[in-house]
Structure formats: structure tokens, C-alpha cells
C-alpha atoms as a PDB file:
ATOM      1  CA  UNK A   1      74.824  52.526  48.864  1.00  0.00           C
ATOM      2  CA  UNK A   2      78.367  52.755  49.780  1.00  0.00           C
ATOM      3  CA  UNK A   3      79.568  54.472  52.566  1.00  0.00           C
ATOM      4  CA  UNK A   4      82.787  56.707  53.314  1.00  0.00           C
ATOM      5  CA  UNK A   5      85.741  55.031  53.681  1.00  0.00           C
ATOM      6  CA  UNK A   6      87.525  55.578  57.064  1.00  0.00           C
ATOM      7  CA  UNK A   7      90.263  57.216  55.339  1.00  0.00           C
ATOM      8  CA  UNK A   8      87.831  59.773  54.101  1.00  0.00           C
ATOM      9  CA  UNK A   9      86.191  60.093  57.319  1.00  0.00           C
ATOM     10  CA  UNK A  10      89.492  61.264  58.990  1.00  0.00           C
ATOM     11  CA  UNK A  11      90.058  63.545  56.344  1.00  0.00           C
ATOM     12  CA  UNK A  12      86.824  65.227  56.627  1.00  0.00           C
ATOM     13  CA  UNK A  13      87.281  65.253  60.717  1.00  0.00           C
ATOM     14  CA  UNK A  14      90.564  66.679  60.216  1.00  0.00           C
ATOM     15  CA  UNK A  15      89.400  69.430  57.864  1.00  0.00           C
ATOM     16  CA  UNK A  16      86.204  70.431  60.016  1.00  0.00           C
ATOM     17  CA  UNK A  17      88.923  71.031  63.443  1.00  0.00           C
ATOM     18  CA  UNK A  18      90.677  72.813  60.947  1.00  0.00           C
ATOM     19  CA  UNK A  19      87.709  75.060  60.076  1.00  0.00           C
ATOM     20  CA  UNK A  20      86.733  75.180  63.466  1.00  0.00           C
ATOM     21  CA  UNK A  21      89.917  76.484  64.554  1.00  0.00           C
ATOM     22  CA  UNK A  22      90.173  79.196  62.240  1.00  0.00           C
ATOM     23  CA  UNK A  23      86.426  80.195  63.489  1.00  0.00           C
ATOM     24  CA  UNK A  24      87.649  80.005  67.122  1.00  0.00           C
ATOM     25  CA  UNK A  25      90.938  82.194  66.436  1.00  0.00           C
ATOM     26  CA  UNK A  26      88.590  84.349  64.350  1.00  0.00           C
ATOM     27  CA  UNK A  27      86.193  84.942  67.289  1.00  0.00           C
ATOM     28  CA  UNK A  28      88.929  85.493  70.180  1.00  0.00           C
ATOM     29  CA  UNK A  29      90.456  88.285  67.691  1.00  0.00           C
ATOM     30  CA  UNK A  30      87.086  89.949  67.699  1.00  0.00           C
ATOM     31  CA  UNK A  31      86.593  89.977  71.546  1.00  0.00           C
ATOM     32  CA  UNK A  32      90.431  91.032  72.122  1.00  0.00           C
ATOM     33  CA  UNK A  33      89.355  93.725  69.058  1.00  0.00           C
ATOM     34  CA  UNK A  34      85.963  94.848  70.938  1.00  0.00           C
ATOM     35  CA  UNK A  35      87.623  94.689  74.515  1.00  0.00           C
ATOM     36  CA  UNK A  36      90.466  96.829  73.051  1.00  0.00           C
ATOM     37  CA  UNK A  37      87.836  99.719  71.762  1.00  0.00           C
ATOM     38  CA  UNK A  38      86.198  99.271  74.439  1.00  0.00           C
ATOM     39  CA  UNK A  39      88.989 100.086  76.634  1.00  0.00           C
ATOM     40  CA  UNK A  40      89.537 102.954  73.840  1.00  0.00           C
ATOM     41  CA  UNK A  41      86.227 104.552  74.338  1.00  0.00           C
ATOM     42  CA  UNK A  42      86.465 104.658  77.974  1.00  0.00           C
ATOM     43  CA  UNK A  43      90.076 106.118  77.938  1.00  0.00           C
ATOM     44  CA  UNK A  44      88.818 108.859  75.339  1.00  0.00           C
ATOM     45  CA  UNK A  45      85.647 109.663  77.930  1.00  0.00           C
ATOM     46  CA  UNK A  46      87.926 109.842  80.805  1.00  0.00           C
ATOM     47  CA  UNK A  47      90.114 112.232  79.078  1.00  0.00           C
ATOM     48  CA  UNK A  48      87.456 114.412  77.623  1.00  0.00           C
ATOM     49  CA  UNK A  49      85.928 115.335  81.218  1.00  0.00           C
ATOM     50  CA  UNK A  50      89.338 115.596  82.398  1.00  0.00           C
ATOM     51  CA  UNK A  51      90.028 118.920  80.039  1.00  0.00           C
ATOM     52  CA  UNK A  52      86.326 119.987  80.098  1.00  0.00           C
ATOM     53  CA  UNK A  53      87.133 119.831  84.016  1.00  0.00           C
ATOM     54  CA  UNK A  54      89.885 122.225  83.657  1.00  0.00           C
ATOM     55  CA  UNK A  55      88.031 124.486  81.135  1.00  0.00           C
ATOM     56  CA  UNK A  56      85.035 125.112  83.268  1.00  0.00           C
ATOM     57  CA  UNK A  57      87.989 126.555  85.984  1.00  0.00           C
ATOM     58  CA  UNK A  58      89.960 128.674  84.004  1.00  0.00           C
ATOM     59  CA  UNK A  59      86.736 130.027  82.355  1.00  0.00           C
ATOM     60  CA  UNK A  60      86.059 130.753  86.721  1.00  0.00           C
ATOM     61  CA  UNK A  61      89.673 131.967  87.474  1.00  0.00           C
ATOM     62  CA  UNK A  62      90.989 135.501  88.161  1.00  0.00           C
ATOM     63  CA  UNK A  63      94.496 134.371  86.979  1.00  0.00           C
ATOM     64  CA  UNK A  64      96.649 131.685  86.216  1.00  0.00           C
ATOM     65  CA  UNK A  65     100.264 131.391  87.744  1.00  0.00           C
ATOM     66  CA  UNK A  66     103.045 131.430  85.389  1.00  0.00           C
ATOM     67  CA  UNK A  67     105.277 129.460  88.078  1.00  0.00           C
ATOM     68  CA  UNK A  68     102.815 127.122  89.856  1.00  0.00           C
ATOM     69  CA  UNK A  69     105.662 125.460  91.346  1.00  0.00           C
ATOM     70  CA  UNK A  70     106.215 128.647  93.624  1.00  0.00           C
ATOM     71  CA  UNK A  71     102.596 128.515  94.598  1.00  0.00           C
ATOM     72  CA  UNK A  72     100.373 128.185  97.630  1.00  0.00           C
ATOM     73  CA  UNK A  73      97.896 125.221  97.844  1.00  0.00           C
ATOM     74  CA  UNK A  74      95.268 123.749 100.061  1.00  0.00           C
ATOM     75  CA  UNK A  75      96.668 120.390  99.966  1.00  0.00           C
ATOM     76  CA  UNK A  76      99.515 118.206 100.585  1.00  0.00           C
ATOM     77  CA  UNK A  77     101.003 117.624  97.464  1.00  0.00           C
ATOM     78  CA  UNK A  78     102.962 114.181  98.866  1.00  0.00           C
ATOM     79  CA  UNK A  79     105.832 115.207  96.308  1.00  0.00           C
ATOM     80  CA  UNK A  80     103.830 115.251  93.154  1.00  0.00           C
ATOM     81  CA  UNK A  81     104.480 118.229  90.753  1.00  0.00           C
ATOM     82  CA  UNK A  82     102.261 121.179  90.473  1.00  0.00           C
ATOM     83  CA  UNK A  83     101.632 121.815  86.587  1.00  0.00           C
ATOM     84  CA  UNK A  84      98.629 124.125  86.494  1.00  0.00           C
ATOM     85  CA  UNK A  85      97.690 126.558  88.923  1.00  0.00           C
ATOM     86  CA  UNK A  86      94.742 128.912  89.033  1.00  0.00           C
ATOM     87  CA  UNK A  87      93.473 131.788  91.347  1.00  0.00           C
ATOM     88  CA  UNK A  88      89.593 131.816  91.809  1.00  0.00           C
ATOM     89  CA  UNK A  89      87.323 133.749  93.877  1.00  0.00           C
ATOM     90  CA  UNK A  90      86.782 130.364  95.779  1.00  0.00           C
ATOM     91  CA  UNK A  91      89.879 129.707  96.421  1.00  0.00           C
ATOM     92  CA  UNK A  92      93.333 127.888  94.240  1.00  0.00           C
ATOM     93  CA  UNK A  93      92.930 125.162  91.819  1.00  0.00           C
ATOM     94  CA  UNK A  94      95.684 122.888  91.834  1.00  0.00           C
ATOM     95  CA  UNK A  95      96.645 120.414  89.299  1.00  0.00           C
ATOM     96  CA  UNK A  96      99.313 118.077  90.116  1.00  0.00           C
ATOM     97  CA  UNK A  97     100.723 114.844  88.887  1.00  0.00           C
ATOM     98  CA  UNK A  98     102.885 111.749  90.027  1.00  0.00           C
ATOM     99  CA  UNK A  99     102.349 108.811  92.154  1.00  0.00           C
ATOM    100  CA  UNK A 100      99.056 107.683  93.308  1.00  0.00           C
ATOM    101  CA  UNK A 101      98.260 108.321  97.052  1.00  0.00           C
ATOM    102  CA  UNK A 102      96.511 104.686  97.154  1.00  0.00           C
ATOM    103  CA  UNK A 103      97.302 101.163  95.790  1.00  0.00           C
ATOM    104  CA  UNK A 104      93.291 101.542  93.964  1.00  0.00           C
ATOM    105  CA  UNK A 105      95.100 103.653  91.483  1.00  0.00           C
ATOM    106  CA  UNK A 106      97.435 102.671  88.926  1.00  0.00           C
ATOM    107  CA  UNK A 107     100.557 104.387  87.244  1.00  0.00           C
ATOM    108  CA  UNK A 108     101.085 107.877  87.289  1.00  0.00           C
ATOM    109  CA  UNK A 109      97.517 110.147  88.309  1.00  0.00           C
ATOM    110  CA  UNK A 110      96.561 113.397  87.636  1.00  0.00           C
ATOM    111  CA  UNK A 111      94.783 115.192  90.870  1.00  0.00           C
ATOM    112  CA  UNK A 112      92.647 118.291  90.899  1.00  0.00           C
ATOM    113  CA  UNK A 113      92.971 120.298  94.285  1.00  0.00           C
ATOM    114  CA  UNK A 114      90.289 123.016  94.977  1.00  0.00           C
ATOM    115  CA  UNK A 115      86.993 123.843  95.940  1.00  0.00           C
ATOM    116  CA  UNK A 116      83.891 121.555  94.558  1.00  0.00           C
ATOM    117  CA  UNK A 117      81.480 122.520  92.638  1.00  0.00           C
ATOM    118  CA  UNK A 118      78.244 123.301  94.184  1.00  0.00           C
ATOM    119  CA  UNK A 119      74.283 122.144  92.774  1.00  0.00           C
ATOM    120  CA  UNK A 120      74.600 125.140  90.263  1.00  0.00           C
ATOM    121  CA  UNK A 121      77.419 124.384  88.399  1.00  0.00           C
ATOM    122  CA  UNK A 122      79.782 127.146  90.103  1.00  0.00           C
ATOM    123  CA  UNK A 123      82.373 126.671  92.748  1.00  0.00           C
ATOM    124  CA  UNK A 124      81.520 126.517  96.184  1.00  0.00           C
ATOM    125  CA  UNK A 125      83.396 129.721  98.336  1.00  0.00           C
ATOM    126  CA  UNK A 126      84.129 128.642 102.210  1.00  0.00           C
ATOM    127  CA  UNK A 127      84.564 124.925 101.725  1.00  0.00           C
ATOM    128  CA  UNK A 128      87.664 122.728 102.611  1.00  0.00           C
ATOM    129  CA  UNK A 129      90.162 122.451  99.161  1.00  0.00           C
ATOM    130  CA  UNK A 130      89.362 119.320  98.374  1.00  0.00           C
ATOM    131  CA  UNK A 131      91.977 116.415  96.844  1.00  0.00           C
ATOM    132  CA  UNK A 132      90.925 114.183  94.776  1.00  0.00           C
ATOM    133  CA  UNK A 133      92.425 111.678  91.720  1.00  0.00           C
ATOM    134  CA  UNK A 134      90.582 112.397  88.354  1.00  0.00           C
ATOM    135  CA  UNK A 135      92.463 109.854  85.960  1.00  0.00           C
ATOM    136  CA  UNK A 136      95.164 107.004  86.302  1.00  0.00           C
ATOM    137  CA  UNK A 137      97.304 105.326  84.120  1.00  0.00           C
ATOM    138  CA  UNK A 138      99.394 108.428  82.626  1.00  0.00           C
ATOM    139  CA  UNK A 139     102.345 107.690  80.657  1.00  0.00           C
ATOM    140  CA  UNK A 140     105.299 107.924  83.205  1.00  0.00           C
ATOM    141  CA  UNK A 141     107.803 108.750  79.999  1.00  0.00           C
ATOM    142  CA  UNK A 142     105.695 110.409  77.344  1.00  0.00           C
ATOM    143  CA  UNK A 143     107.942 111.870  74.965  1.00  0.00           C
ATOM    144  CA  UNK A 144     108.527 115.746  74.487  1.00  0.00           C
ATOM    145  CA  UNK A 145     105.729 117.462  73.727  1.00  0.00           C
ATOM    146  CA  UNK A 146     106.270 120.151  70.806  1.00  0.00           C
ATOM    147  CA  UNK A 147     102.794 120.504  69.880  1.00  0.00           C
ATOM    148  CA  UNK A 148     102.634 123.815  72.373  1.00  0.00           C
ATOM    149  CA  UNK A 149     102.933 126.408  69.647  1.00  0.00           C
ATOM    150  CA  UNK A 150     100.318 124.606  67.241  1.00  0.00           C
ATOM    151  CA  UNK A 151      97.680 124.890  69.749  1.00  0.00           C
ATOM    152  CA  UNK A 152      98.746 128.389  71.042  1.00  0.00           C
ATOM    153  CA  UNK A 153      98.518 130.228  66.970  1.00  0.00           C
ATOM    154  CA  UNK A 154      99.906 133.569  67.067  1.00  0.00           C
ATOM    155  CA  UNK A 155     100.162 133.606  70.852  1.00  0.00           C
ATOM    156  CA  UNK A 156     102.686 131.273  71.192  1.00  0.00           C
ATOM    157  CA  UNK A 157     105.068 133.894  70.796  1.00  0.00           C
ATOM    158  CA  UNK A 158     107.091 134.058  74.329  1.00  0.00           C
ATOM    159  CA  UNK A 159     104.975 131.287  75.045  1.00  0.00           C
ATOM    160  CA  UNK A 160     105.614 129.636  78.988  1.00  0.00           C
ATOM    161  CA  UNK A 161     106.300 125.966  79.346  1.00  0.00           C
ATOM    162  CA  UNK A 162     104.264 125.710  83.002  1.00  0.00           C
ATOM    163  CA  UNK A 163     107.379 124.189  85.801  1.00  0.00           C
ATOM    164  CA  UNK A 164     108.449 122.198  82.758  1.00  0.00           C
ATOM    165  CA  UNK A 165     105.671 120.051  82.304  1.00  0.00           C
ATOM    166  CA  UNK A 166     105.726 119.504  78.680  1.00  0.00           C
ATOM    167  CA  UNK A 167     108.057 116.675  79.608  1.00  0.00           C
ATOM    168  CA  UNK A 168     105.343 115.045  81.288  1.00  0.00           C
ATOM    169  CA  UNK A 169     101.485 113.106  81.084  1.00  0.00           C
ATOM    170  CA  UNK A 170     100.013 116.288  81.869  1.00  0.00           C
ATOM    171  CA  UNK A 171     101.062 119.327  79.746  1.00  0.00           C
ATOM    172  CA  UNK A 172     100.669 123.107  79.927  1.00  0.00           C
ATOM    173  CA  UNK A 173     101.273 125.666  78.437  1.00  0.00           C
ATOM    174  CA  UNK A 174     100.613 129.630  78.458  1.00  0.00           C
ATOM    175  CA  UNK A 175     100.869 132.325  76.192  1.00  0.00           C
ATOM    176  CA  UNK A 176     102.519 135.648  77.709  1.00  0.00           C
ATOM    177  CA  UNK A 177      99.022 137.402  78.170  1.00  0.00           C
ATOM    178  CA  UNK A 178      97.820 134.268  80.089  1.00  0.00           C
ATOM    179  CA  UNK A 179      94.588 134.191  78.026  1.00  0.00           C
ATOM    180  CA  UNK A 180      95.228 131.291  76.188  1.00  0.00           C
ATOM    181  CA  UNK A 181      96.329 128.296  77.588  1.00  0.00           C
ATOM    182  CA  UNK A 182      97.327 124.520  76.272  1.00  0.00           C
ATOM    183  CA  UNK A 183      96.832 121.506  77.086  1.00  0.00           C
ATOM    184  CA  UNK A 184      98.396 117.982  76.645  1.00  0.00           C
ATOM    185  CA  UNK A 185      97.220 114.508  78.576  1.00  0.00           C
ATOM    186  CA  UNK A 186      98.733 110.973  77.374  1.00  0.00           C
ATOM    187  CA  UNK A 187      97.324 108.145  78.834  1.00  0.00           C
ATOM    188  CA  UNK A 188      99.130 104.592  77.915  1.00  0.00           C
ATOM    189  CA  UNK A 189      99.480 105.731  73.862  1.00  0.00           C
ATOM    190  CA  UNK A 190      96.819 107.392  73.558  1.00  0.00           C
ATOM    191  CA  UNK A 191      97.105 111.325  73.209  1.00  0.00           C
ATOM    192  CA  UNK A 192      94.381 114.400  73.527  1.00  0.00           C
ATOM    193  CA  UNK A 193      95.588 117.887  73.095  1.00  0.00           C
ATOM    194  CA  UNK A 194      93.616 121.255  72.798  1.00  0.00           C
ATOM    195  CA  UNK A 195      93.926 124.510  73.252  1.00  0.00           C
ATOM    196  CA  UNK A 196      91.398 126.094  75.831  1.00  0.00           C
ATOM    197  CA  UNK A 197      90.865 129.618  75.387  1.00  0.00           C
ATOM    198  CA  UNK A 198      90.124 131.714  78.421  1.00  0.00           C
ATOM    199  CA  UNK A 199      86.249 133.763  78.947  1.00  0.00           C
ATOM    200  CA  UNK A 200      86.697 137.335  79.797  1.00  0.00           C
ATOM    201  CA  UNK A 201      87.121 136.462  83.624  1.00  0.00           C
ATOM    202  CA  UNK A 202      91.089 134.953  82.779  1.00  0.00           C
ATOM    203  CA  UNK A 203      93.207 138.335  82.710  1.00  0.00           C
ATOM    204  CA  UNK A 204      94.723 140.257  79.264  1.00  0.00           C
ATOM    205  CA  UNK A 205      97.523 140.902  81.534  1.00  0.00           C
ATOM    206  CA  UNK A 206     100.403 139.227  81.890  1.00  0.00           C
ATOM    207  CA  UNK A 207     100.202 136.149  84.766  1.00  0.00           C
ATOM    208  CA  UNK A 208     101.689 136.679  88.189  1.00  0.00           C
ATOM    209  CA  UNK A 209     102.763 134.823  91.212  1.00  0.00           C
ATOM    210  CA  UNK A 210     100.517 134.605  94.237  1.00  0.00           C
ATOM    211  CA  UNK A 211     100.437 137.755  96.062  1.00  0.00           C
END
């Protein structure tokens, strides 16, 4: 029985690296793919306890400052910019955002300043205002955010742009009452946005400086 000629044996070599090429190429575009969504998922899951952060203290705050720039906090701020301020019967919240206060974080960060929460779910009164990063790698030029009005319905009517900070990561807005208040966190391209209403203990009345 005749056998292959070398001729066809290089052919057949040649057209199995070829095959085995495209399988490799294949297979590195799924892990890049998988690593990708799961860098995604994670980024999505950061973001989401980010803003259900924030809602659990405005549904806790007394007020929220219209200018939180002109405020009073517990903390050095180390030059980053106060967006959203809120007065609670434990004491400010703070959230701020620009550089990271250690090289373990990367980009721009967001950072909460204010009392902890205690075992029950409720902020603990008496404690020291506490500091602390709760997501990295914000867009340092995300582009305008116009999206305030969508979010804010019929309220956005002599709606307030919080110190300018709808040219930033972390956006917020307020609507003149100071019941209703919006949201907007980019991190790399990414982009979450919602509208977090405020529980009968944020004000009808309009929002005030610190006394």
C-alpha cells in the first residue's frame, strides 16, 4: 500500500499549524472576551453599592446642602472636591472626589466621609467621621453630563448642578425642593446613572447651607 508522498506530508503539516493557529487565536479571544466581562461585572457591582451606599444616607439625612463646597466636614479633604453633602442626625456625610490619598488606589477615587454604620443597619451617633475610598478608577475627563433633567422628571425645573460636578466622575444633581436628587458615576467607559428619590426624612423645603 502506498504511502504519502513527502510533498503531501508537508502539506498536511502545514494545514494542521494552520488549523491549530486559528484554534489558538480563537481561544486567547475568548479569555481576553471572559476577562473583559469579567472585569465588566465587577465594575457594574462596585458601582451598584456605590449608589445604594448613598441612597441608604439620604434616605437617613435631615437635609442636603445645595453648596457643599461651602460646607463643614469631619475630614481633611487633601484638595479633593466636595460634590454631595448631607446633614444627618449622626453627623455630615461627605462625598468627595480627586486624587487617591495612597499609591493602592488608582486614577481618580470617590471617598465617603461620615459616620459608619453600626450592627443594625443605621448610623452610628458619637463616633469619629470616618474617611474612607469606596471606588477607583473614575474617568478623570468624562464628558458633560446632560442626563440631569431626564432623571430629575418634572422636578428638574430650577434644578441645582451640586459645586459643578456634572463635569466630573461623580455627578449630582438636586431639584429645588431637595427631595429628589441625581446621580451620575463613570468609571473607565462605563456609565450608571439614577435618580434616587428621597424617604420622608429628606426635607420638602428648599436645601440650605450649614447653620
Amino acid at each position: 500500500m502506498a504511502g504519502f508522498s513527502l510533498v503531501e506530508l508537508m502539506l498536511s503539516l502545514a494545514l494542521g499549524l494552520s488549523l491549530s493557529g486559528v484554534m489558538l487565536q480563537a481561544l486567547l479571544a475568548e479569555g481576553r472576551s471572559g476577562a473583559q466581562l469579567a472585569r465588566l461585572l465587577r465594575a457594574r457591582n462596585g458601582q451598584r453599592r456605590v449608589l445604594a451606599l448613598v441612597k441608604n444616607d439620604l434616605a437617613q439625612a435631615t437635609a442636603v446642602s445645595a453648596a457643599p463646597e461651602q460646607e463643614r466636614n469631619g475630614c481633611s479633604l487633601a484638595g479633593r472636591t466636595p460634590v454631595l453633602q448631607m446633614h444627618t442626625p449622626a453627623g455630615p456625610i461627605t462625598y468627595t472626589l480627586g486624587a487617591p490619598p495612597s499609591a493602592i488606589w488608582k486614577g481618580v477615587v470617590l471617598m465617603r466621609c461620615g459616620p459608619a454604620y453600626g450592627l443594625h443597619g443605621s448610623l452610628a451617633a458619637g463616633g469619629k467621621a470616618l474617611n474612607r475610598v469606596l471606588i477607583d478608577g473614575l474617568d478623570e475627563k468624562p464628558p458633560l453630563w446632560k442626563g440631569c433633567a431626564s432623571l430629575l422628571g418634572p422636578a428638574a425645573s430650577g434644578a441645582i448642578d451640586l459645586n459643578g460636578s456634572s463635569a466630573l466622575a461623580f455627578s449630582a444633581c438636586m431639584d429645588s425642593h431637595g427631595a429628589l436628587i441625581g446621580l451620575r458615576l463613570m468609571q473607565s467607559e462605563l456609565l450608571v446613572a439614577g435618580a434616587l428619590r428621597g424617604t420622608s426624612s429628606v426635607p420638602a423645603a428648599p436645601a440650605t447651607h450649614s447653620p
